[in-house]
PDB file of N, CA and C in Angstrom:
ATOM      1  N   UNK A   1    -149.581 134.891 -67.458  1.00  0.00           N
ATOM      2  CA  UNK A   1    -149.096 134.904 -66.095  1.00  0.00           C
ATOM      3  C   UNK A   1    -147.578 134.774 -66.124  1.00  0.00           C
ATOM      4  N   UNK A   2    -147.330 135.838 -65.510  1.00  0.00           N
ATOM      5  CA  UNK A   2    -145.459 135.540 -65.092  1.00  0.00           C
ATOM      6  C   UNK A   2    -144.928 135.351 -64.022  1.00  0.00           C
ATOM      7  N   UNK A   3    -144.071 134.267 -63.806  1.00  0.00           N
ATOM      8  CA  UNK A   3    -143.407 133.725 -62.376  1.00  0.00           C
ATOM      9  C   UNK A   3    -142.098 134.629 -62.510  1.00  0.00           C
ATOM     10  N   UNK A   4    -142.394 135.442 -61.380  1.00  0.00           N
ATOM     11  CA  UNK A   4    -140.775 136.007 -60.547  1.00  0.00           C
ATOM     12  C   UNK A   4    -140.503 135.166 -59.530  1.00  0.00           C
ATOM     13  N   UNK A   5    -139.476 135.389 -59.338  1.00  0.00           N
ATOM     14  CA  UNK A   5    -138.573 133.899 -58.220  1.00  0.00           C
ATOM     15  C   UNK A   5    -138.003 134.570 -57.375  1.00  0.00           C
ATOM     16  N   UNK A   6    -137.128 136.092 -58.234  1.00  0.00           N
ATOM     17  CA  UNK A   6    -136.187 136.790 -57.371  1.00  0.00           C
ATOM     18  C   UNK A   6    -136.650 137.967 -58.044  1.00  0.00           C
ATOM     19  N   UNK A   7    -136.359 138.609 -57.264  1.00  0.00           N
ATOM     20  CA  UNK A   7    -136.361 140.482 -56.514  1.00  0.00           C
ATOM     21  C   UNK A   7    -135.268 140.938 -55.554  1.00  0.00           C
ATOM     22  N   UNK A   8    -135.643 142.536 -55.717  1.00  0.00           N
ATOM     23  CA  UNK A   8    -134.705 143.351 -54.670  1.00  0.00           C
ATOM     24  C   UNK A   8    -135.574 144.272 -54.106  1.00  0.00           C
ATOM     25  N   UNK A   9    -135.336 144.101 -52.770  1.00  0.00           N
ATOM     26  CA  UNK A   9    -136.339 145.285 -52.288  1.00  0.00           C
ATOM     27  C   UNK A   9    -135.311 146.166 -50.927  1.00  0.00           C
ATOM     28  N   UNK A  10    -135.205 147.073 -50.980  1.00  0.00           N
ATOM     29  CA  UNK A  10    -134.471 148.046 -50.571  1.00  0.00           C
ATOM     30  C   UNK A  10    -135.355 148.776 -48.928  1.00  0.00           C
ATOM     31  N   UNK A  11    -134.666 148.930 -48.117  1.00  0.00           N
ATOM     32  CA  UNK A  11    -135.014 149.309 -46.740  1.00  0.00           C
ATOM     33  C   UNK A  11    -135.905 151.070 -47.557  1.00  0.00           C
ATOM     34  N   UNK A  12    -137.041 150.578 -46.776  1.00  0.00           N
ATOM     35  CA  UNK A  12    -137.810 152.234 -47.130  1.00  0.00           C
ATOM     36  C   UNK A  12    -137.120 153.379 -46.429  1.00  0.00           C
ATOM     37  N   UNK A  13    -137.676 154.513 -47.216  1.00  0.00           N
ATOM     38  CA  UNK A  13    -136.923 155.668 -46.616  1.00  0.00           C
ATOM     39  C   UNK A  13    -138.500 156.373 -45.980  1.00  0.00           C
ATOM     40  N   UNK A  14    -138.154 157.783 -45.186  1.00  0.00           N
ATOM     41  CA  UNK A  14    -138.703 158.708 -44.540  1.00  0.00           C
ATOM     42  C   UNK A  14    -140.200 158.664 -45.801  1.00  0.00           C
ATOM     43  N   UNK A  15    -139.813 159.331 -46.683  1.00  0.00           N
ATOM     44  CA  UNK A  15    -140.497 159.906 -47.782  1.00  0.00           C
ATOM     45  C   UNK A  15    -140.760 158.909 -48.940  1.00  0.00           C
ATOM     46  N   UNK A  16    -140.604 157.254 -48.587  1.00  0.00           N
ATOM     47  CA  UNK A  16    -141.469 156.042 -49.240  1.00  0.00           C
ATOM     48  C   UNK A  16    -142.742 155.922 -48.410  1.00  0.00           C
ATOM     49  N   UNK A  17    -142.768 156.423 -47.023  1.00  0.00           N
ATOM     50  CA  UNK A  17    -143.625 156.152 -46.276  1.00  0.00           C
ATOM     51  C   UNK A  17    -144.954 157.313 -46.306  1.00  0.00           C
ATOM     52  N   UNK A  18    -144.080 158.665 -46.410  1.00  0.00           N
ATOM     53  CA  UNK A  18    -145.565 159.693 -46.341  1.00  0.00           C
ATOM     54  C   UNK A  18    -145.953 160.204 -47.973  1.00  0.00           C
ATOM     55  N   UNK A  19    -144.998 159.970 -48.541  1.00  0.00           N
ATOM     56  CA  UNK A  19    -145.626 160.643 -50.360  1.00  0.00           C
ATOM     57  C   UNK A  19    -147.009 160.287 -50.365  1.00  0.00           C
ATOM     58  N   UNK A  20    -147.171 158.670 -50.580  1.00  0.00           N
ATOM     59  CA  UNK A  20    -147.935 157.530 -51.016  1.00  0.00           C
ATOM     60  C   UNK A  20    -149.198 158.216 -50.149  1.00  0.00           C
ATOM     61  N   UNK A  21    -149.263 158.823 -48.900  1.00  0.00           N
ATOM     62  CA  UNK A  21    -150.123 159.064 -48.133  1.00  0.00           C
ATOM     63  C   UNK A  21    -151.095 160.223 -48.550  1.00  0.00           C
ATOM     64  N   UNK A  22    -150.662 161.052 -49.473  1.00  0.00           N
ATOM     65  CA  UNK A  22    -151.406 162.351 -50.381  1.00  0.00           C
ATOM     66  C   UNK A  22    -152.027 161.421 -51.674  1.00  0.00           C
ATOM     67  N   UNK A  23    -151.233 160.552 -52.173  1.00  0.00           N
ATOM     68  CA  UNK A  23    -152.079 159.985 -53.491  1.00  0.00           C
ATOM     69  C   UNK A  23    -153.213 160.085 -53.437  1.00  0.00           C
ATOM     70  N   UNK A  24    -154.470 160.256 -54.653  1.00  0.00           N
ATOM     71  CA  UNK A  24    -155.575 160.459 -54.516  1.00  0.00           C
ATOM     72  C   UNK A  24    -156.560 158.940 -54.223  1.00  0.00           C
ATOM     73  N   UNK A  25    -155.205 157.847 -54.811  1.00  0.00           N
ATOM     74  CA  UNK A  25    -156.052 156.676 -55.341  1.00  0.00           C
ATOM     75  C   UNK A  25    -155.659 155.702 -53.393  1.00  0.00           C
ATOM     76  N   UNK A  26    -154.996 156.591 -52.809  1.00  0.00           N
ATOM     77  CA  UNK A  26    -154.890 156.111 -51.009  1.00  0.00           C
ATOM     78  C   UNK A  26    -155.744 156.840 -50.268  1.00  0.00           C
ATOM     79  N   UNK A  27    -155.975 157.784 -50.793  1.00  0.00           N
ATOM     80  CA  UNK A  27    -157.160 158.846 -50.514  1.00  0.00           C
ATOM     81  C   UNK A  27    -158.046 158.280 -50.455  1.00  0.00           C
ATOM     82  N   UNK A  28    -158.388 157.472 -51.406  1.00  0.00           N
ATOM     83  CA  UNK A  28    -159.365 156.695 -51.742  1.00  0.00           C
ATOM     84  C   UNK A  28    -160.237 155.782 -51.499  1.00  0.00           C
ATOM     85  N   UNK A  29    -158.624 155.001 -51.530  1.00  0.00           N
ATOM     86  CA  UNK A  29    -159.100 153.847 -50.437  1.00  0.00           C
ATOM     87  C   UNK A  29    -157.836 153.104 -50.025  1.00  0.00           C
ATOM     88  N   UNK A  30    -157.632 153.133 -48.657  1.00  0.00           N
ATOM     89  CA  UNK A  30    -156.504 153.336 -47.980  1.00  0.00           C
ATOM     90  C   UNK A  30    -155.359 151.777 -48.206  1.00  0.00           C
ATOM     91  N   UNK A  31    -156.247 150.937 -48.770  1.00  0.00           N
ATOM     92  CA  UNK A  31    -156.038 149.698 -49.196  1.00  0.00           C
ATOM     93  C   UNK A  31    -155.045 149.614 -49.984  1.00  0.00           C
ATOM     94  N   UNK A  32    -154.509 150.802 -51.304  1.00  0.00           N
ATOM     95  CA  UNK A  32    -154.157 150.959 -51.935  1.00  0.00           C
ATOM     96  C   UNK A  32    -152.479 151.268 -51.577  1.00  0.00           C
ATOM     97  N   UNK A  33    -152.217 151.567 -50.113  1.00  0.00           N
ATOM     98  CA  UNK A  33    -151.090 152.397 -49.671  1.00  0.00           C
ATOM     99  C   UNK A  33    -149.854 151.251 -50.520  1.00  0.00           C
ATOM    100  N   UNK A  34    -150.319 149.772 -49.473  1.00  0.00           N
ATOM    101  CA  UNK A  34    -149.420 148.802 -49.910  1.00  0.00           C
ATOM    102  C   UNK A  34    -148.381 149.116 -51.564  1.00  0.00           C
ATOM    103  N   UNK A  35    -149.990 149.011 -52.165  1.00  0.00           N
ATOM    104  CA  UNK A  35    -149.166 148.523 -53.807  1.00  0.00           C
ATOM    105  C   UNK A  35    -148.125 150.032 -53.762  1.00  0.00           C
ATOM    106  N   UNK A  36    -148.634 151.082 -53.666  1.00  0.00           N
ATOM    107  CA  UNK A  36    -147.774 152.479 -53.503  1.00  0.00           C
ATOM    108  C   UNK A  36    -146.025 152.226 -52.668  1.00  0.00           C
ATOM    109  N   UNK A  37    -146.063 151.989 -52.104  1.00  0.00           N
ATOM    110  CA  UNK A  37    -144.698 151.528 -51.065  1.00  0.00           C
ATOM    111  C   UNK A  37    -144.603 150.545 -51.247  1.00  0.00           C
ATOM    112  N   UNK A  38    -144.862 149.740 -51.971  1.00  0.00           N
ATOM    113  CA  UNK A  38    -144.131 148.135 -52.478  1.00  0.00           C
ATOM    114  C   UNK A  38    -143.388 148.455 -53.823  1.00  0.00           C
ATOM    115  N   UNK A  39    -144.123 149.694 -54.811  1.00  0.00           N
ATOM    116  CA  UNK A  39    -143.822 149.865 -56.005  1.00  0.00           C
ATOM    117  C   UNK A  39    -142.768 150.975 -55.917  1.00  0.00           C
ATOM    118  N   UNK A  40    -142.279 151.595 -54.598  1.00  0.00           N
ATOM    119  CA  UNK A  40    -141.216 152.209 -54.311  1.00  0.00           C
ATOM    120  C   UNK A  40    -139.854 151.260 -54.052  1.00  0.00           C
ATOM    121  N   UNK A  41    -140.128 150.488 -53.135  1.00  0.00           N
ATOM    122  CA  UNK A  41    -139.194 149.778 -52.500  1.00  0.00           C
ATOM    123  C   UNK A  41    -138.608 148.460 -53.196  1.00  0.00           C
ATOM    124  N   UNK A  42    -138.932 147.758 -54.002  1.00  0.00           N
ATOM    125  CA  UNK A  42    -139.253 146.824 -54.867  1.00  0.00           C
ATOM    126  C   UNK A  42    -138.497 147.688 -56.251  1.00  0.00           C
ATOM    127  N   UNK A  43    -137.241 147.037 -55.994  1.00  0.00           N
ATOM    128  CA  UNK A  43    -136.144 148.039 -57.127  1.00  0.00           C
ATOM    129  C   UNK A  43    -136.292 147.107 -58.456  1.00  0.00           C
ATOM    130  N   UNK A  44    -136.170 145.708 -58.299  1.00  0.00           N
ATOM    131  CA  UNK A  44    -136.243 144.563 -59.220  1.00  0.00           C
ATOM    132  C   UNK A  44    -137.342 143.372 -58.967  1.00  0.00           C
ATOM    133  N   UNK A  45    -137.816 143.155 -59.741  1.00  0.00           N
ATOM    134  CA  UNK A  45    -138.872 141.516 -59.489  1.00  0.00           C
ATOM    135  C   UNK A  45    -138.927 141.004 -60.837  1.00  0.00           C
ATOM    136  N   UNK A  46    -137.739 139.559 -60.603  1.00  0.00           N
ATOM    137  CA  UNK A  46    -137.463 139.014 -61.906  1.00  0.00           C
ATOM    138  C   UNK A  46    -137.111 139.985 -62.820  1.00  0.00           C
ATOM    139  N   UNK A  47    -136.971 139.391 -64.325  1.00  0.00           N
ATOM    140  CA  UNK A  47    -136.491 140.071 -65.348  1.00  0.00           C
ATOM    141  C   UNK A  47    -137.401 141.958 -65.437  1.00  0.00           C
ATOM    142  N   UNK A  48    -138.155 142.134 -64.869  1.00  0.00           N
ATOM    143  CA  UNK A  48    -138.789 143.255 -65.306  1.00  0.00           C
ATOM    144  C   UNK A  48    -138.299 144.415 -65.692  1.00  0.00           C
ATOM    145  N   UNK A  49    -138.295 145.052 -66.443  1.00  0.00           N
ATOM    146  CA  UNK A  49    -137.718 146.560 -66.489  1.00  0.00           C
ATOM    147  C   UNK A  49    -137.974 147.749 -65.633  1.00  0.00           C
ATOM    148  N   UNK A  50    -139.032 147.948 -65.146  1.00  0.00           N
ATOM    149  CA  UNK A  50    -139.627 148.428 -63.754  1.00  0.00           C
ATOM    150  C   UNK A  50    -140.299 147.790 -62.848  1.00  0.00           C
ATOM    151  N   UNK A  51    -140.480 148.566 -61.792  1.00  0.00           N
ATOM    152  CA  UNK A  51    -142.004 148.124 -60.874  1.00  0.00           C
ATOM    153  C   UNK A  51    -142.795 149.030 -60.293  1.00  0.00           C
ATOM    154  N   UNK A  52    -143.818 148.758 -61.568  1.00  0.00           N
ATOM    155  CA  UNK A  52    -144.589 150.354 -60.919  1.00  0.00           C
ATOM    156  C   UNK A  52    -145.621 149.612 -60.482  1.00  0.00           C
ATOM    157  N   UNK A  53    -146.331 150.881 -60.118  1.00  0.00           N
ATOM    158  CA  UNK A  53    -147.790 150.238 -59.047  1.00  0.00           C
ATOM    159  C   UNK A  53    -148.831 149.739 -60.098  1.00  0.00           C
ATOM    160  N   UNK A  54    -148.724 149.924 -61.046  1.00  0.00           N
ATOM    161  CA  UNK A  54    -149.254 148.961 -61.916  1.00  0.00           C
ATOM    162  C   UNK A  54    -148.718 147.301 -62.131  1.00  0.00           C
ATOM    163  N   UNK A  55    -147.833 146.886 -62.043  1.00  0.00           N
ATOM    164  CA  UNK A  55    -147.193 145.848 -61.624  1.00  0.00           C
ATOM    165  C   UNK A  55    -147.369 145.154 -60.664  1.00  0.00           C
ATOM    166  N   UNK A  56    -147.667 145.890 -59.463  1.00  0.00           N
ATOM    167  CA  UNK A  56    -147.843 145.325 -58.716  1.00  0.00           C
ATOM    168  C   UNK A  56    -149.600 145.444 -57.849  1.00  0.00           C
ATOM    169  N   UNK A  57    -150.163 145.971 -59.065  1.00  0.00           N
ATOM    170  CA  UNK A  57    -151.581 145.519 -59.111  1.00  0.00           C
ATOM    171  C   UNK A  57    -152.013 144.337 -59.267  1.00  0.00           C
ATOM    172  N   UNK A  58    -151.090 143.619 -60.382  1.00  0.00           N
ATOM    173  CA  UNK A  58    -151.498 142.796 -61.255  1.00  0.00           C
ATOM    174  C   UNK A  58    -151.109 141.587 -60.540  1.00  0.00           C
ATOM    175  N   UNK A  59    -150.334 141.634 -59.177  1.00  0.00           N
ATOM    176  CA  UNK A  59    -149.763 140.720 -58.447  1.00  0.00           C
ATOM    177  C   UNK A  59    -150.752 139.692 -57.962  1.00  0.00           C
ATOM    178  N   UNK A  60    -151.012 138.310 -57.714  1.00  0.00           N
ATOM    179  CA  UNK A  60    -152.002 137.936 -56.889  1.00  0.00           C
ATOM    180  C   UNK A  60    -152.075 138.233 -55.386  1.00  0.00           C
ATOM    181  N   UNK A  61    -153.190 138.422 -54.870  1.00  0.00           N
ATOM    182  CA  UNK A  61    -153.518 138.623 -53.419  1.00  0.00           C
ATOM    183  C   UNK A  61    -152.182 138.177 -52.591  1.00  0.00           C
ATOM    184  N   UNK A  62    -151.911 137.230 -52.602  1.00  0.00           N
ATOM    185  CA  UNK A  62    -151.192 136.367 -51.245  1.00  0.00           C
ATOM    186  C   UNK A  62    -149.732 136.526 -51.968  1.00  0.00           C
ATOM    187  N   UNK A  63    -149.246 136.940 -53.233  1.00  0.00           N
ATOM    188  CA  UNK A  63    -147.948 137.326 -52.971  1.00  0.00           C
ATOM    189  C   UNK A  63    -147.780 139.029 -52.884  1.00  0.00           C
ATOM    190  N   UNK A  64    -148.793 139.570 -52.764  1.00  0.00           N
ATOM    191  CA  UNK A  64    -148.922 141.069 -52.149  1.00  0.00           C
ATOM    192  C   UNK A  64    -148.850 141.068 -51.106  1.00  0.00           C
ATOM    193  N   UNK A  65    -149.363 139.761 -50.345  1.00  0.00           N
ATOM    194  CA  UNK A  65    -149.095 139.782 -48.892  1.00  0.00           C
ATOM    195  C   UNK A  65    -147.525 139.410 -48.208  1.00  0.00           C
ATOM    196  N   UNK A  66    -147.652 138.487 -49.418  1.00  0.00           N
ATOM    197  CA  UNK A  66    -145.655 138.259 -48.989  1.00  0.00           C
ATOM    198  C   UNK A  66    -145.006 139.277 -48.977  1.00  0.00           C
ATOM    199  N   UNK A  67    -144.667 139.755 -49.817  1.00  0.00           N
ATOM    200  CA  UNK A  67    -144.099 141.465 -50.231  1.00  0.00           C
ATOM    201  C   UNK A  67    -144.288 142.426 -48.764  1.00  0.00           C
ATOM    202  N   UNK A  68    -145.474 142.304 -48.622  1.00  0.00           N
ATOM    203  CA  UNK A  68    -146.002 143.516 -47.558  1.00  0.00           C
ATOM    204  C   UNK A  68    -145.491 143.124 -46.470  1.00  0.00           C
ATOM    205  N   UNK A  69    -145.708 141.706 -46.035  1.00  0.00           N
ATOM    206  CA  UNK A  69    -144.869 140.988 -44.922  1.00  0.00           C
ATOM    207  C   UNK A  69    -143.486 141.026 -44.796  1.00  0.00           C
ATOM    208  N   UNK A  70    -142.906 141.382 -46.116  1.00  0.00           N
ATOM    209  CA  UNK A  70    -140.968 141.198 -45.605  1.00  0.00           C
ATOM    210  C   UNK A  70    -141.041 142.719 -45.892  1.00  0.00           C
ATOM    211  N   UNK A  71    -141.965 143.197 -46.025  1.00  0.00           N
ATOM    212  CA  UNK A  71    -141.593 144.745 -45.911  1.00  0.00           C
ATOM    213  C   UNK A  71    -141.148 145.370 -44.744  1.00  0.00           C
ATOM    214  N   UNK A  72    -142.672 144.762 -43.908  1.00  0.00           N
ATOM    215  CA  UNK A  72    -142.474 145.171 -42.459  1.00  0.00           C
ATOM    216  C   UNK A  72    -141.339 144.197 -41.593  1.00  0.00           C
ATOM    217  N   UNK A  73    -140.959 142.834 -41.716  1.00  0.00           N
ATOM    218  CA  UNK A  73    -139.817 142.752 -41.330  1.00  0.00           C
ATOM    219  C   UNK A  73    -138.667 143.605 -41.484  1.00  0.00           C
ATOM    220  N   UNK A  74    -138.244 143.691 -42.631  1.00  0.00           N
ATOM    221  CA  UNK A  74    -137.156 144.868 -43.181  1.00  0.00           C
ATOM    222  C   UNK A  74    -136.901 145.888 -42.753  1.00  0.00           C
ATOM    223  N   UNK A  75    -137.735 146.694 -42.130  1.00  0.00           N
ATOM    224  CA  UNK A  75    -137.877 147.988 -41.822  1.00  0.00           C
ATOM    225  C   UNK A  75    -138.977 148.105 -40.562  1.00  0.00           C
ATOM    226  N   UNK A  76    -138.658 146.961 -39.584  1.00  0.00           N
ATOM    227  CA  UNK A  76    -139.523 146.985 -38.420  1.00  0.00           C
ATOM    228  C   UNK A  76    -138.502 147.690 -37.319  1.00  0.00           C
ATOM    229  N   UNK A  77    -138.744 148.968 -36.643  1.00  0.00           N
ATOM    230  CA  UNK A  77    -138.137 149.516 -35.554  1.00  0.00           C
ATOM    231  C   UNK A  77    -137.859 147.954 -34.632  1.00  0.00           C
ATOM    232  N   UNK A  78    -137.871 147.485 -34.502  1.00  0.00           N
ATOM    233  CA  UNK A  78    -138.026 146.107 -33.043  1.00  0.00           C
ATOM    234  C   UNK A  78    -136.574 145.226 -33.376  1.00  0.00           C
ATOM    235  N   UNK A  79    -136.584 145.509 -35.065  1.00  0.00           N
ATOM    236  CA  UNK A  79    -135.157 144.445 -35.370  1.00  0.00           C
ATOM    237  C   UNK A  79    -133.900 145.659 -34.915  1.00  0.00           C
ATOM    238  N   UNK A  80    -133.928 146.321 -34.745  1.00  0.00           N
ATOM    239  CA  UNK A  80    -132.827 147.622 -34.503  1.00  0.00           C
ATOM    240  C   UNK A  80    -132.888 147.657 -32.902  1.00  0.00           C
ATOM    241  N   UNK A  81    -133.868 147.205 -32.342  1.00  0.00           N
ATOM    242  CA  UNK A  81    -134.201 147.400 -30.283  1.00  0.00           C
ATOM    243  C   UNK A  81    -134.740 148.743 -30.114  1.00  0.00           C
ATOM    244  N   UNK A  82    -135.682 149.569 -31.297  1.00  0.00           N
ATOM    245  CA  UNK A  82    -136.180 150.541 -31.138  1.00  0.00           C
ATOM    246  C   UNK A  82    -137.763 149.920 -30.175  1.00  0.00           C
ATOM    247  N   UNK A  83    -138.523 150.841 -29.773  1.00  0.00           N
ATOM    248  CA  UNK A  83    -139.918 150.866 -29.134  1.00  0.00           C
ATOM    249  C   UNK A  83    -140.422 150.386 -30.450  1.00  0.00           C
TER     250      UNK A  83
END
């Protein structure tokens, strides 16, 4: 087991949001979108050399949920005064 403390996760773009949406394994099962657009946006976590969606398979439940949660802060239309 490895403790990350710190990360960088970068405001999603247009095309972090719909790629992930053709994958076969979101196709699949739609559950999957998260780890896909976390493993985009998610530039650094701790020492790692990447973060692929394998990485962030391996994450436990409830800090997938953290992640997913400052995702949608980050990049929520409502913090800008959009609809």
């Amino acid at each position: 087991m490895h403790l990350h403390q710190t990360g960088i996760m970068r405001l999603a773009t247009a095309m972090d949001e719909i790629e992930p949406l053709g994958d076969p394994r979101v196709q699949a099962n739609a559950a999957y979108l998260p780890v896909l657009l976390l493993s985009r946006v998610v530039t650094q976590l701790g020492g790692l050399p990447i973060v692929s969606p394998e990485v962030m398979e391996r994450l436990f439940a409830s800090d997938l949920a953290f992640l997913s949660d400052l995702y949608l802060q980050l990049n929520s239309h409502q913090q800008y005064g959009y609809a």
